[in-house]
PDB file of N, CA and C in Angstrom:
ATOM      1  N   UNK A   1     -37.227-284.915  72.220  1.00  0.00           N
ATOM      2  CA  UNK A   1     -37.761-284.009  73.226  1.00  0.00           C
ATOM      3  C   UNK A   1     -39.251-284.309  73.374  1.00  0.00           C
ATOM      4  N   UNK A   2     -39.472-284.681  74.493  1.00  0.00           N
ATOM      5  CA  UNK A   2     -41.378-284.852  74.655  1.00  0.00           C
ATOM      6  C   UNK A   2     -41.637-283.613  75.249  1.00  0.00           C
ATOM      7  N   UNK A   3     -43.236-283.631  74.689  1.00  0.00           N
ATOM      8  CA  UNK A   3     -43.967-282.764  75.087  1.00  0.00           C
ATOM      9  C   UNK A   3     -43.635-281.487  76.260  1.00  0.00           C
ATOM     10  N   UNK A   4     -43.547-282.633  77.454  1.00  0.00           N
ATOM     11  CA  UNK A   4     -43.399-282.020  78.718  1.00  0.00           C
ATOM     12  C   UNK A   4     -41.962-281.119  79.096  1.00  0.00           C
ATOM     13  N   UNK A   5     -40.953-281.920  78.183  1.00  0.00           N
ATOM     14  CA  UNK A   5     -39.968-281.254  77.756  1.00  0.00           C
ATOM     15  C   UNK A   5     -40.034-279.573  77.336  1.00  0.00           C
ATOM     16  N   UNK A   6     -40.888-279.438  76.507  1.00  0.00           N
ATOM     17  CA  UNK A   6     -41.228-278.818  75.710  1.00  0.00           C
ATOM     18  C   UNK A   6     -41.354-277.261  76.331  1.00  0.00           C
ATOM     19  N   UNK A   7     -43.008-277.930  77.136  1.00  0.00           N
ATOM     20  CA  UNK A   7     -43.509-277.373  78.377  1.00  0.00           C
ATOM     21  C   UNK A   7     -43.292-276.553  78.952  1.00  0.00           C
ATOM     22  N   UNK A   8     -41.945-277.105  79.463  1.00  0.00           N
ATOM     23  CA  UNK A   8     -41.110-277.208  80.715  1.00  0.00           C
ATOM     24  C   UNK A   8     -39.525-275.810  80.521  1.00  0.00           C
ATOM     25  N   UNK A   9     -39.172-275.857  78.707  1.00  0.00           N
ATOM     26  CA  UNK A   9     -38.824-275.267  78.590  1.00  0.00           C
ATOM     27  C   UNK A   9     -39.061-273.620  77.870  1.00  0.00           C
ATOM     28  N   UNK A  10     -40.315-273.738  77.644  1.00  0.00           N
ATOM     29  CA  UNK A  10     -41.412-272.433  77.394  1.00  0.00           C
ATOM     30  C   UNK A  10     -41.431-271.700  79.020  1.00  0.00           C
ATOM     31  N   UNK A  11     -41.670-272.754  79.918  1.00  0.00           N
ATOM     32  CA  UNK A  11     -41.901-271.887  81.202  1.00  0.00           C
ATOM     33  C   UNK A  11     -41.080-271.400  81.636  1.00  0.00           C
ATOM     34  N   UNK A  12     -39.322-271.895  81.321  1.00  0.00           N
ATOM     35  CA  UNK A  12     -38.388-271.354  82.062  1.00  0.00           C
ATOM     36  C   UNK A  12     -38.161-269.879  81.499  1.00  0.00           C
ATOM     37  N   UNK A  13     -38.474-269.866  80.201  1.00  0.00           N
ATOM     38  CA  UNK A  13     -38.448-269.043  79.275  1.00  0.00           C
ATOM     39  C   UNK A  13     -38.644-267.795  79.621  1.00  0.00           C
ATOM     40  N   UNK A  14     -40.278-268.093  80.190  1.00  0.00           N
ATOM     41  CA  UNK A  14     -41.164-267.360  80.360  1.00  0.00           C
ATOM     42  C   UNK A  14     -40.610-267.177  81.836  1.00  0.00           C
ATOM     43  N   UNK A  15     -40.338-267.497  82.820  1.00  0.00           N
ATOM     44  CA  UNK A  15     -39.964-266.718  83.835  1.00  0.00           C
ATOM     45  C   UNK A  15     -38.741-265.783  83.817  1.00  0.00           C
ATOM     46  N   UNK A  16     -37.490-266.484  82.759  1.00  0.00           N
ATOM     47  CA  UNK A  16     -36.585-265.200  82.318  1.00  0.00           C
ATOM     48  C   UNK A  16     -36.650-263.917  81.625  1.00  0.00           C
ATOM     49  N   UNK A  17     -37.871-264.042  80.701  1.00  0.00           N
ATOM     50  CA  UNK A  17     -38.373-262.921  79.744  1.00  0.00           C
ATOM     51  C   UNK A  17     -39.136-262.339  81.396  1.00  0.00           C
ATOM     52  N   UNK A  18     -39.717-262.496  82.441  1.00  0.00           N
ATOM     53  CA  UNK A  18     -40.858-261.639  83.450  1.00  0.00           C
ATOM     54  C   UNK A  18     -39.728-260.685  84.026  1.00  0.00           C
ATOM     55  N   UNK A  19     -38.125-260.863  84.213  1.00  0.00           N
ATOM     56  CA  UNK A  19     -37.667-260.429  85.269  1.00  0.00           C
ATOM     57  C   UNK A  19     -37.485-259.192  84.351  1.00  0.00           C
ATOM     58  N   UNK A  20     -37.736-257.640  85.283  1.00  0.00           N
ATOM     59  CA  UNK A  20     -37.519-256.409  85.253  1.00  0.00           C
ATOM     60  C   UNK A  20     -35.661-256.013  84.676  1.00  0.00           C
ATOM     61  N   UNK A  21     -35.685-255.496  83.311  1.00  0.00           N
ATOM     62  CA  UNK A  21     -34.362-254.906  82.978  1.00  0.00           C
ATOM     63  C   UNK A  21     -33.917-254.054  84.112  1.00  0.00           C
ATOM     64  N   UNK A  22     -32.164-254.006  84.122  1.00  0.00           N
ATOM     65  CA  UNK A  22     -31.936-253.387  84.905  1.00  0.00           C
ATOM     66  C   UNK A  22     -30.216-252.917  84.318  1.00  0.00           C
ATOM     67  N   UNK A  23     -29.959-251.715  84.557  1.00  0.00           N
ATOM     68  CA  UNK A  23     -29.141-251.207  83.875  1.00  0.00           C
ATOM     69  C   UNK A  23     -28.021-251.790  83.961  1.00  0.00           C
ATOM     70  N   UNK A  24     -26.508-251.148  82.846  1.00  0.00           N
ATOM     71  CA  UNK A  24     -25.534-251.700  83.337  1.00  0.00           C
ATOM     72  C   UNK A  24     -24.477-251.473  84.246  1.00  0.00           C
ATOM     73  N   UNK A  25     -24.397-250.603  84.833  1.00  0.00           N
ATOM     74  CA  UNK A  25     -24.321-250.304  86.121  1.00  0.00           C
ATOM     75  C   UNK A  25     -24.572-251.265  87.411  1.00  0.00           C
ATOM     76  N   UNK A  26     -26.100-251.229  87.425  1.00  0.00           N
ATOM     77  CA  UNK A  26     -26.768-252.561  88.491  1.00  0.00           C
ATOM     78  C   UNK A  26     -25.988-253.958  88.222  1.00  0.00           C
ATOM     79  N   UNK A  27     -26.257-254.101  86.554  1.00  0.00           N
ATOM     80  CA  UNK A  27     -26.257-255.528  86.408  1.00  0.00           C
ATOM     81  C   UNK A  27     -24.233-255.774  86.935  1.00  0.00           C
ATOM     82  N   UNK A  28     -23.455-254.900  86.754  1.00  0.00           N
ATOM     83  CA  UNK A  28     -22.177-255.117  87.240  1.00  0.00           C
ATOM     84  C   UNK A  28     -22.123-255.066  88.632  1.00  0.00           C
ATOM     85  N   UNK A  29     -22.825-254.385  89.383  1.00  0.00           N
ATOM     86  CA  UNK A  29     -23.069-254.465  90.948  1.00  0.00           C
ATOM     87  C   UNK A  29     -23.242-255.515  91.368  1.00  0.00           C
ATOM     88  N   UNK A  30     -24.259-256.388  90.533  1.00  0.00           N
ATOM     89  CA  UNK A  30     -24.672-257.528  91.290  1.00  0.00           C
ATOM     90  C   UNK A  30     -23.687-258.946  90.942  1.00  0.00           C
ATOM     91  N   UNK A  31     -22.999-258.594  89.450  1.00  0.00           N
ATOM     92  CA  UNK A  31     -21.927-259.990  89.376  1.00  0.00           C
ATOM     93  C   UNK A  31     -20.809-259.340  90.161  1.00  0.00           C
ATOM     94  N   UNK A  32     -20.483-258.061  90.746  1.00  0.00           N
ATOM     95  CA  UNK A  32     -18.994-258.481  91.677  1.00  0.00           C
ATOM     96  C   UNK A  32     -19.544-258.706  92.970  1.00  0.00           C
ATOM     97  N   UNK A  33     -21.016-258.716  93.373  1.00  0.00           N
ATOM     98  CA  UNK A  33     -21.024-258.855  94.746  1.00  0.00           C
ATOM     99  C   UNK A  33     -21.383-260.389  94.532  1.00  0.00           C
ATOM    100  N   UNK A  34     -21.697-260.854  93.824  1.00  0.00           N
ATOM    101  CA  UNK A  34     -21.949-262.531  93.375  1.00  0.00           C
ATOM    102  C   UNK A  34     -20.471-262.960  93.694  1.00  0.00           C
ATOM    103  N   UNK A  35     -19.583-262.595  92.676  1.00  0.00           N
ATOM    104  CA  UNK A  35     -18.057-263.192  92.417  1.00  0.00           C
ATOM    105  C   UNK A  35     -17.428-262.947  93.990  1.00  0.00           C
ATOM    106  N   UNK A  36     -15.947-263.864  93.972  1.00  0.00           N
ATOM    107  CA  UNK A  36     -15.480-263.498  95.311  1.00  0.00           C
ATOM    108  C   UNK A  36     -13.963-263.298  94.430  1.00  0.00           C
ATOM    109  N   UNK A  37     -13.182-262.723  95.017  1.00  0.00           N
ATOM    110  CA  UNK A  37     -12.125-262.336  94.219  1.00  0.00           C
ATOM    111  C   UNK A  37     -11.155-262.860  94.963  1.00  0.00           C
ATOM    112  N   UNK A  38     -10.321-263.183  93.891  1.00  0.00           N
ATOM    113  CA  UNK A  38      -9.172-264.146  94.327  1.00  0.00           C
ATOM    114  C   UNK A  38      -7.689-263.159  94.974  1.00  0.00           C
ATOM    115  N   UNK A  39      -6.806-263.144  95.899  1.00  0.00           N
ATOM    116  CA  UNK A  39      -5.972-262.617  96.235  1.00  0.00           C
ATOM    117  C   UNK A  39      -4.912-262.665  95.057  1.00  0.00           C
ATOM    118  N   UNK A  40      -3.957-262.079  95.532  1.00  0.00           N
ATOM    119  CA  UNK A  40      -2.896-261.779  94.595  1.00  0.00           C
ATOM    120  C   UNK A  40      -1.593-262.805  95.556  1.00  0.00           C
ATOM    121  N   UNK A  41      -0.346-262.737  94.073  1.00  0.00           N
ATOM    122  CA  UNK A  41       1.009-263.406  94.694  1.00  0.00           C
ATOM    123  C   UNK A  41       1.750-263.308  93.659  1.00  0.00           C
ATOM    124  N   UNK A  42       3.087-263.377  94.193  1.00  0.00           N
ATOM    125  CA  UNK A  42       4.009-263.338  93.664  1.00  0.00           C
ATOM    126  C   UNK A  42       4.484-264.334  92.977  1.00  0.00           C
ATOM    127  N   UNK A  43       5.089-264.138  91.516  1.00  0.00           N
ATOM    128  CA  UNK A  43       5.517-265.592  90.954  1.00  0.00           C
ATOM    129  C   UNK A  43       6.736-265.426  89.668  1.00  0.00           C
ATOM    130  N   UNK A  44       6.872-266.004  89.771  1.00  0.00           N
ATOM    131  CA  UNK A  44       8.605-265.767  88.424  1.00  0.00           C
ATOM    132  C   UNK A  44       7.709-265.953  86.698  1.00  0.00           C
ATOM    133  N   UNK A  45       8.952-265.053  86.161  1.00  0.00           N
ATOM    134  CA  UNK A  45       7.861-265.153  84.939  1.00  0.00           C
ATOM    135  C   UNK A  45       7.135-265.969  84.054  1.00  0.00           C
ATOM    136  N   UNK A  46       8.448-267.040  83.905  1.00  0.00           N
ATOM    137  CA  UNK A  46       7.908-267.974  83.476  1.00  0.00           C
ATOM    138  C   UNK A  46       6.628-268.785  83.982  1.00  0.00           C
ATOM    139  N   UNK A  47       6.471-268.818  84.876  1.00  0.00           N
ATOM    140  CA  UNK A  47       5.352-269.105  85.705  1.00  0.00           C
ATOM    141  C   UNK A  47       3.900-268.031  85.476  1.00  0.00           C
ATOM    142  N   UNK A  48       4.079-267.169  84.870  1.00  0.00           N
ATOM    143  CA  UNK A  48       2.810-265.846  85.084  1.00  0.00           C
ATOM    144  C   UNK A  48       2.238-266.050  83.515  1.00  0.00           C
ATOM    145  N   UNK A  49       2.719-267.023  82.852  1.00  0.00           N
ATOM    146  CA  UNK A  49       2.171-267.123  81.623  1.00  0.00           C
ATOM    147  C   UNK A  49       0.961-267.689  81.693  1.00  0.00           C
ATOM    148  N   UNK A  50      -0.278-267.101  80.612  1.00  0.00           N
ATOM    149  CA  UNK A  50      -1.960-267.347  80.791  1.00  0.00           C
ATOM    150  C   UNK A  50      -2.592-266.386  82.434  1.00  0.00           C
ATOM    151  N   UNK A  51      -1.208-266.093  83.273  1.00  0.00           N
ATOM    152  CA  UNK A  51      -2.173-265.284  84.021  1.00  0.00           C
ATOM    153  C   UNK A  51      -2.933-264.183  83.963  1.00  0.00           C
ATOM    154  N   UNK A  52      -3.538-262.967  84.891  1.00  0.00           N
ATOM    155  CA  UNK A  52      -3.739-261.484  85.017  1.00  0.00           C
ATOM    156  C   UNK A  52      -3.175-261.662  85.617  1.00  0.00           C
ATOM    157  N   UNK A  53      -2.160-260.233  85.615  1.00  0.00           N
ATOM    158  CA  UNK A  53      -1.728-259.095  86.688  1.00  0.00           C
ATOM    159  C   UNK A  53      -2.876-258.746  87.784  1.00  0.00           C
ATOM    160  N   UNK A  54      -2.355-258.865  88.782  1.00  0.00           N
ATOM    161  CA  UNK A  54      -3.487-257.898  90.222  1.00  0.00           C
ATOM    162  C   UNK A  54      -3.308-256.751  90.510  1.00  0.00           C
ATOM    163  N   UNK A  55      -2.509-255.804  89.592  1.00  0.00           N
ATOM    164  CA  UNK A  55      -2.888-255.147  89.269  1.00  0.00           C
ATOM    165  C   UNK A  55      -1.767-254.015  88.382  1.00  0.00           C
ATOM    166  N   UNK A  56      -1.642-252.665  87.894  1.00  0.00           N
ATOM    167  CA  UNK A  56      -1.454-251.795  86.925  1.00  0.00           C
ATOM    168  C   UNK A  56       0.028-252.111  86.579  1.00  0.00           C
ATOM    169  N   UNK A  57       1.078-252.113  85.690  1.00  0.00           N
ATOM    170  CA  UNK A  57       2.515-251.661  86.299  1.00  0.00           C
ATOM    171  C   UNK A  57       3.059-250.761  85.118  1.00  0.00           C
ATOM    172  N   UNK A  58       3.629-249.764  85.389  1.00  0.00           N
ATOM    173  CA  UNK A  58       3.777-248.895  84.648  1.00  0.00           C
ATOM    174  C   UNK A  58       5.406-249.308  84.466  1.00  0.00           C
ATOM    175  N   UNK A  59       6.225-248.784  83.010  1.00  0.00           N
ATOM    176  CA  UNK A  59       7.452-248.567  82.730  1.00  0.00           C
ATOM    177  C   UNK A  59       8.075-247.377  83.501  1.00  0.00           C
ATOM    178  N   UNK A  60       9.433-247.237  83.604  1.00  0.00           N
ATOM    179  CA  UNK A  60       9.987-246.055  84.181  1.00  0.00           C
ATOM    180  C   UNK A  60      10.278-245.065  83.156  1.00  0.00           C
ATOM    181  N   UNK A  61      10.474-245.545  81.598  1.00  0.00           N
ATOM    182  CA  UNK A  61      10.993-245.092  80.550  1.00  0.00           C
ATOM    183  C   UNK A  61      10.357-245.794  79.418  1.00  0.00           C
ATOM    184  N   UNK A  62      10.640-244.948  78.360  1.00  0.00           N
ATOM    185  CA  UNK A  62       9.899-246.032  77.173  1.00  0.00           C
ATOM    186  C   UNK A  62      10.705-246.298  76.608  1.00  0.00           C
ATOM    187  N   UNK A  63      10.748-247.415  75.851  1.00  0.00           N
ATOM    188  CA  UNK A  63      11.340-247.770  75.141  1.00  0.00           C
ATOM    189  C   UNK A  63      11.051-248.433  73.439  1.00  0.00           C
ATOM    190  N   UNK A  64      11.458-247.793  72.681  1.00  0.00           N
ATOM    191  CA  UNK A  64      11.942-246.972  72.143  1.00  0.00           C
ATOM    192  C   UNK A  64      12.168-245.391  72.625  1.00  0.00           C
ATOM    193  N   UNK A  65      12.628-244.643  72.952  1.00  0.00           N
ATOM    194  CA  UNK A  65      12.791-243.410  74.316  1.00  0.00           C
ATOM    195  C   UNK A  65      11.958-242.149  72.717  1.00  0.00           C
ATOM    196  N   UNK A  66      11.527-242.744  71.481  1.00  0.00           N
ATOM    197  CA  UNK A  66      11.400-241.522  70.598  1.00  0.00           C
ATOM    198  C   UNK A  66      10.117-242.157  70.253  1.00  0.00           C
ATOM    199  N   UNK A  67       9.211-241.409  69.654  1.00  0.00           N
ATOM    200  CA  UNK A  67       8.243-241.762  68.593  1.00  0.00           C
ATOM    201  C   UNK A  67       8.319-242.802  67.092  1.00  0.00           C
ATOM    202  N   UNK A  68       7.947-243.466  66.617  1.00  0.00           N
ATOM    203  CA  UNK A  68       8.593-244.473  66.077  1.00  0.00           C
ATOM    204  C   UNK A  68       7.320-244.773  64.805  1.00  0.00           C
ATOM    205  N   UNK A  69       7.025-244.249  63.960  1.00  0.00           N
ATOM    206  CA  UNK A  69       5.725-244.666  63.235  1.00  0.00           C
ATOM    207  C   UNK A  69       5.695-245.531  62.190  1.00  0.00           C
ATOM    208  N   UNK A  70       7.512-246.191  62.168  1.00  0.00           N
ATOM    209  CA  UNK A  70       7.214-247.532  61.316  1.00  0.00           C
ATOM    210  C   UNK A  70       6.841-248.268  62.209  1.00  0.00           C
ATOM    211  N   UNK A  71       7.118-248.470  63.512  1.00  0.00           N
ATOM    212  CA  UNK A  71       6.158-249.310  64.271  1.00  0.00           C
ATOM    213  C   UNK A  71       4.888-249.258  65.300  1.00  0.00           C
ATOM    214  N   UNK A  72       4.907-247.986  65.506  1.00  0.00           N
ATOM    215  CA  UNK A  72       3.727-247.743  66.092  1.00  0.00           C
ATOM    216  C   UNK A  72       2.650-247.255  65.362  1.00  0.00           C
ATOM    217  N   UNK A  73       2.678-246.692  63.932  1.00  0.00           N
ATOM    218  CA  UNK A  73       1.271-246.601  63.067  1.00  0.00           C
ATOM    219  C   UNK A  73       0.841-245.013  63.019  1.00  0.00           C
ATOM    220  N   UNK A  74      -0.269-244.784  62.551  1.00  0.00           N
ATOM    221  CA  UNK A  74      -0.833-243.461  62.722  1.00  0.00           C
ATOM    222  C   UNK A  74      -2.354-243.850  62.829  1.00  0.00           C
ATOM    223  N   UNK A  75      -2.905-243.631  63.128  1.00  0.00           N
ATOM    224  CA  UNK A  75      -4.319-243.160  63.343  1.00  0.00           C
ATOM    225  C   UNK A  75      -5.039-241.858  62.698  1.00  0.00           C
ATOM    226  N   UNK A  76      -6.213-242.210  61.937  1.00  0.00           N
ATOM    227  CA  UNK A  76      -6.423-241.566  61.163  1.00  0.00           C
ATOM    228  C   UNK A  76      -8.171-241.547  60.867  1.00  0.00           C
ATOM    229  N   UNK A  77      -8.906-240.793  60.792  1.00  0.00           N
ATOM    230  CA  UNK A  77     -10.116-240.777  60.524  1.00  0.00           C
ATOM    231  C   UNK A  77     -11.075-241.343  59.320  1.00  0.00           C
ATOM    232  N   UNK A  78     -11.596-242.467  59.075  1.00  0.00           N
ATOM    233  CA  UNK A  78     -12.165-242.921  57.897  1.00  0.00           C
ATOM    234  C   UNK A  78     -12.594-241.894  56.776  1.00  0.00           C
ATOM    235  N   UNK A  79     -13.140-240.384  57.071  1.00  0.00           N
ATOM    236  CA  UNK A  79     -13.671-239.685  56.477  1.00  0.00           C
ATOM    237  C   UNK A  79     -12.831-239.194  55.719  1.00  0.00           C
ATOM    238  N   UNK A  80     -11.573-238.838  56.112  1.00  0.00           N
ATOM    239  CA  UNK A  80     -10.216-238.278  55.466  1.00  0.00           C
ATOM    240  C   UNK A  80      -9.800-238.771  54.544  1.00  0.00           C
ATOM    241  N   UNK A  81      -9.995-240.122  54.215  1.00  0.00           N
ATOM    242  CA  UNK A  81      -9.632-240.666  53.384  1.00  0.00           C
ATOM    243  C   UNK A  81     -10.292-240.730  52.331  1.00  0.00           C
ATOM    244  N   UNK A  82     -11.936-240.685  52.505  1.00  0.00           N
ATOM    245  CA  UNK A  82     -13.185-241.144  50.926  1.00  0.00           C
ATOM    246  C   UNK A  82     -12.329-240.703  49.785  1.00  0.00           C
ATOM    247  N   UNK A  83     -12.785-241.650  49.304  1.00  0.00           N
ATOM    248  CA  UNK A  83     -12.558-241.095  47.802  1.00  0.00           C
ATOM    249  C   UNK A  83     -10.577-241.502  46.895  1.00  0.00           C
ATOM    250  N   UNK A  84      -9.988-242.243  48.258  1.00  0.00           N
ATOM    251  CA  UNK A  84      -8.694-242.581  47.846  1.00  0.00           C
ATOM    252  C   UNK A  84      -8.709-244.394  47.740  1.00  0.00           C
ATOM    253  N   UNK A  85      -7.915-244.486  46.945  1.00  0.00           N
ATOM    254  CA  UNK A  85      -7.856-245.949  46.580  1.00  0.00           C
ATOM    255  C   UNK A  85      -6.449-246.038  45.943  1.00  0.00           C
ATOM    256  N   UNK A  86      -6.569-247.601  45.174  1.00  0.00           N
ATOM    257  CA  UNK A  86      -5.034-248.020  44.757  1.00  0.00           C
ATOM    258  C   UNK A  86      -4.670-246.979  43.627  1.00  0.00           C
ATOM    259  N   UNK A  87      -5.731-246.319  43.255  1.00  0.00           N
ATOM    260  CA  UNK A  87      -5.150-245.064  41.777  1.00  0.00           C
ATOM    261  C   UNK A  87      -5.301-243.876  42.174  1.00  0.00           C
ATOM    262  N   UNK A  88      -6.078-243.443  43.467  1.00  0.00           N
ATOM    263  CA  UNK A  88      -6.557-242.093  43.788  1.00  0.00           C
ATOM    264  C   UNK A  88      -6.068-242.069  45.326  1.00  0.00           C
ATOM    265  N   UNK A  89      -4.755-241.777  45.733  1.00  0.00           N
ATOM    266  CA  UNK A  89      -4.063-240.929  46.963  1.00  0.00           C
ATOM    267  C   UNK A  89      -4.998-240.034  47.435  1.00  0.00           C
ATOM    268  N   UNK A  90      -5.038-240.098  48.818  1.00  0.00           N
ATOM    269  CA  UNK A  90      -5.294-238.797  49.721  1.00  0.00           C
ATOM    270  C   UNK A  90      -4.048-238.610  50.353  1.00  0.00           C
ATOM    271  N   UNK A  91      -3.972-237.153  50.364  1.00  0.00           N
ATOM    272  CA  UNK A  91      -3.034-236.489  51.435  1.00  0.00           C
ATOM    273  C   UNK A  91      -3.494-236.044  52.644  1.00  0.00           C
ATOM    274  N   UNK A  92      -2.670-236.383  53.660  1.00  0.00           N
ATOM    275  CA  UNK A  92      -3.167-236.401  54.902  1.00  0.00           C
ATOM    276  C   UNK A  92      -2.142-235.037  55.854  1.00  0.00           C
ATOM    277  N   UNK A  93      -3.118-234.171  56.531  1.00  0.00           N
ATOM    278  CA  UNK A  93      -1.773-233.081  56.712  1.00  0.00           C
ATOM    279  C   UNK A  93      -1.786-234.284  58.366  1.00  0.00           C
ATOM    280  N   UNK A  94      -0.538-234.304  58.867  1.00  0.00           N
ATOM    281  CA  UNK A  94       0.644-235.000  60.515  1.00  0.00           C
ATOM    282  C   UNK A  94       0.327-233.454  61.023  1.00  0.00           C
TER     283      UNK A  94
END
C-alpha cells in the first residue's frame, strides 16, 4: 500500500464518519426506496426450494390438532430456574 493509498483511504473514511446519523426508521426508508422489488409467481415445489414466499400462508388446521410438549418444548424464564443444576431441581408450577 503506498502512501497515497493510504491518503486516499483516511479521506474516504473521513467523508463516511461526516455524514449525519439517521434513525432506523429513515435508514429503512431509504434502502426500500433504493431496492426495486421483484414480482411474484407461481412455481411447483420442488422448484421453490432456496426461495421466499411473496407472501404469508396460513394452515387451515394444525397439525398435530393438540398441544404436544415432547415436541414443541416449554418456555420458561432464566430466573426460575437459579440455583438448579444436575444435583439441585427446580420446580416449575405449568
Amino acid at each position: 500500500m503506498t502512501t497515497y493509498d493510504v491518503y486516499a483511504k483516511a479521506e474516504t473514511m473521513n467523508r463516511i464518519e461526516e455524514q449525519p446519523a439517521v434513525s432506523a426508521g429513515e435508514a429503512l426508508r431509504r434502502i426500500l426506496n433504493a431496492v426495486k422489488t421483484l414480482g411474484t409467481e407461481k412455481i411447483s415445489l420442488p422448484q421453490a426450494m432456496g426461495r421466499i414466499l411473496g407472501e404469508d400462508i396460513h394452515a387451515p388446521r394444525s397439525i398435530p390438532p393438540l398441544d404436544n410438549s415432547a415436541m414443541d418444548g416449554f418456555a420458561l424464564k432464566a430466573a426460575d430456574t437459579k440455583g438448579a443444576g444436575p444435583d439441585s431441581h427446580a420446580s416449575l408450577k405449568i
